[in-house]
C-alpha atoms as a PDB file:
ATOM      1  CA  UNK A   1     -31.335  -3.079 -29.231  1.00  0.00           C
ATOM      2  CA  UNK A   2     -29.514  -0.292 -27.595  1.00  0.00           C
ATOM      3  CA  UNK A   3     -31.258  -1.116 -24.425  1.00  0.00           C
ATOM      4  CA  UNK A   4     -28.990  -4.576 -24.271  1.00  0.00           C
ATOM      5  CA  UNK A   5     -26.078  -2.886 -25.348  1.00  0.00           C
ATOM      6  CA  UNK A   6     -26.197  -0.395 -22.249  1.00  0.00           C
ATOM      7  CA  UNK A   7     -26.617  -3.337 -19.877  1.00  0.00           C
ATOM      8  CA  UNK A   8     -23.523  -4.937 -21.112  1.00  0.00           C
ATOM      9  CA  UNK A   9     -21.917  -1.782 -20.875  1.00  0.00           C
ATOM     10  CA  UNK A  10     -22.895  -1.389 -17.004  1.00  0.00           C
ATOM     11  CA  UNK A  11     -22.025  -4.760 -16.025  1.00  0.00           C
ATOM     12  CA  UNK A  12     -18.833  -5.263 -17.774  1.00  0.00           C
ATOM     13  CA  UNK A  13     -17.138  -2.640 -15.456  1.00  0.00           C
ATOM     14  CA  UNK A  14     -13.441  -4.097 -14.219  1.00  0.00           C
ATOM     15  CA  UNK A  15     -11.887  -3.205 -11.377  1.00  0.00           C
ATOM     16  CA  UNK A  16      -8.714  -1.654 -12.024  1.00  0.00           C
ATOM     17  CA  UNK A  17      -5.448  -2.752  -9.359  1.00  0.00           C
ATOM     18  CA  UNK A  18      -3.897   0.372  -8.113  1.00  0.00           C
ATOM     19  CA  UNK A  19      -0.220  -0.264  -6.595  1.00  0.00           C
ATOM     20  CA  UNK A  20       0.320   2.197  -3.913  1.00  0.00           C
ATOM     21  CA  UNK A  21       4.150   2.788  -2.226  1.00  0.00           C
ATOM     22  CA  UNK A  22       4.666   3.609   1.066  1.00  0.00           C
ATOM     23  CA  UNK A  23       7.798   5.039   1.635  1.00  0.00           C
ATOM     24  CA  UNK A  24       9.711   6.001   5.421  1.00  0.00           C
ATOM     25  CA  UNK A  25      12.877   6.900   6.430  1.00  0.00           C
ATOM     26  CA  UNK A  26      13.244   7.344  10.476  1.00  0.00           C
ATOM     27  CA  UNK A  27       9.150   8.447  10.731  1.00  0.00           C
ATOM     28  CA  UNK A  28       8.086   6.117  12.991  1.00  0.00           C
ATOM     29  CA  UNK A  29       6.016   8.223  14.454  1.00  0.00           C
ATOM     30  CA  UNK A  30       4.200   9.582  11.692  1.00  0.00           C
ATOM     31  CA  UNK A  31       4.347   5.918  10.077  1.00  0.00           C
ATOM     32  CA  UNK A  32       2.787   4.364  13.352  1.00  0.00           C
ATOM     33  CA  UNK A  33      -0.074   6.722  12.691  1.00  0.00           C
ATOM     34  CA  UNK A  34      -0.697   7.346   8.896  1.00  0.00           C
ATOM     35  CA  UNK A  35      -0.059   3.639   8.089  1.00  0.00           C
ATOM     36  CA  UNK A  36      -2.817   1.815  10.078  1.00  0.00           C
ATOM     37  CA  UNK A  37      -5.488   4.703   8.400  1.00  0.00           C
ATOM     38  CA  UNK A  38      -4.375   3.960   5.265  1.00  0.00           C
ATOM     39  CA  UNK A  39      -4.470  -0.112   5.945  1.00  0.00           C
ATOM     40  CA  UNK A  40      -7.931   0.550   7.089  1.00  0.00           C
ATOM     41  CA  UNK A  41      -8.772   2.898   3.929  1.00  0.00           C
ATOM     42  CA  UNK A  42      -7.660  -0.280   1.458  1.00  0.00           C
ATOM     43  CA  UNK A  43      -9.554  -3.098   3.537  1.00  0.00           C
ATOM     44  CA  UNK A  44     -12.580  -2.828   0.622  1.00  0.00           C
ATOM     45  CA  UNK A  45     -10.502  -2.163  -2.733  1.00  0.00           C
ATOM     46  CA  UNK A  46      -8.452  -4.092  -4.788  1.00  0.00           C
ATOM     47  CA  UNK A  47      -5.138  -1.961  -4.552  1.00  0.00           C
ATOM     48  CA  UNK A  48      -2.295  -3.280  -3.280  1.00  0.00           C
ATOM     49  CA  UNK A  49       0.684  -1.608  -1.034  1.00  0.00           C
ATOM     50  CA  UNK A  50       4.462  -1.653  -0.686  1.00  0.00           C
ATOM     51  CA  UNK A  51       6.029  -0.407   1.899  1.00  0.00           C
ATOM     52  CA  UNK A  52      10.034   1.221   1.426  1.00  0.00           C
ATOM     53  CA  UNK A  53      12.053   1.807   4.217  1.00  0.00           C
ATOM     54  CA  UNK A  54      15.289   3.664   3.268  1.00  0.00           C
ATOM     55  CA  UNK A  55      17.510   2.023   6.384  1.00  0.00           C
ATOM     56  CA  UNK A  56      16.020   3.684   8.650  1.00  0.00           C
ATOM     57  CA  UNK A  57      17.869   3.642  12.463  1.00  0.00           C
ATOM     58  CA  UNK A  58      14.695   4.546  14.526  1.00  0.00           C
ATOM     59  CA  UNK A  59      12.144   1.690  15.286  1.00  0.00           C
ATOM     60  CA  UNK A  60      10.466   2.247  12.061  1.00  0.00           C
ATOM     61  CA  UNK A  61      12.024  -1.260  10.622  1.00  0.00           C
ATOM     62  CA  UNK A  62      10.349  -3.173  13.698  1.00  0.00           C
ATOM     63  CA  UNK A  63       7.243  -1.497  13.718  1.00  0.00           C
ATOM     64  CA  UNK A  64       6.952  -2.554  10.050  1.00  0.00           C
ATOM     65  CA  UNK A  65       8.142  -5.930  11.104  1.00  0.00           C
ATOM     66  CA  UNK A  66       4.781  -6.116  12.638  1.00  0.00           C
ATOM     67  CA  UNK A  67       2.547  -5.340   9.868  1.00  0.00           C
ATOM     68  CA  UNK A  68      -0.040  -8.181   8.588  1.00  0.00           C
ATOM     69  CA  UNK A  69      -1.921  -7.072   6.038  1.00  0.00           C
ATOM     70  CA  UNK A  70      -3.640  -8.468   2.917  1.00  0.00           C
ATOM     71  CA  UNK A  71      -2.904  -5.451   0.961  1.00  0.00           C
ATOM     72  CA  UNK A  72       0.700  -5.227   2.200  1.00  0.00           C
ATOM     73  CA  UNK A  73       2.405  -7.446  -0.718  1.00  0.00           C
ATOM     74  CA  UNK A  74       5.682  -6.707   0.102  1.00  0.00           C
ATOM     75  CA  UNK A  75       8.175  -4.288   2.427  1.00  0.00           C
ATOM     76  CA  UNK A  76      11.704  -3.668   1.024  1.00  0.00           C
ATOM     77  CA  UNK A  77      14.238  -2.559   3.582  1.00  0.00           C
ATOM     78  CA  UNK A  78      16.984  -1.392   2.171  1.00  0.00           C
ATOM     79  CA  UNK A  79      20.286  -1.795   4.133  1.00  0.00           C
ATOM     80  CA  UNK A  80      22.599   0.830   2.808  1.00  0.00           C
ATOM     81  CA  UNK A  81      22.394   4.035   2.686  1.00  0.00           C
ATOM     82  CA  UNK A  82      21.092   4.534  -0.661  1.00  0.00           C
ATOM     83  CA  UNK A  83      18.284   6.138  -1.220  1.00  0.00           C
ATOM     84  CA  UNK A  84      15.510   3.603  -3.377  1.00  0.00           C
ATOM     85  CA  UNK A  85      12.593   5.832  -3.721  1.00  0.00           C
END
């Protein structure tokens, strides 16, 4: 009897949805190289990223412009200068 009821326990394990957000403000640097290691880090997981930018003037909008991702469910970029996040 208790045997059964630790088999259900194993196998009724859910796999939680972690939303991550990834926000940059004139980093393109930094975001050209954490960003693609953290893609790579969510390739096998069931989380799910935005990405902020907070108008930034740099090439940081077009380098996100470039991003195609599965785990990338939306980018935001905000046009005024207001800060979001």
């Amino acid at each position: 009897m208790f045997e059964n009821k630790s088999k259900l326990a194993r196998n009724d394990i859910r796999i939680k949805t972690v939303d991550i957000l990834y926000i940059t403000y004139n980093r393109s640097y930094y975001t050209k190289k954490t960003l693609p290691a953290l893609l790579k880090s969510l390739s096998n997981t069931s989380n799910n990223l935005t990405i902020v930018d907070n108008n930034s003037s740099d090439d940081t909008i077009e380098y996100l412009k470039t991003i195609n991702h599965p785990r990338v469910k939306n980018i935001i970029y905000n046009k005024k200068k207001l800060w979001s996040c």
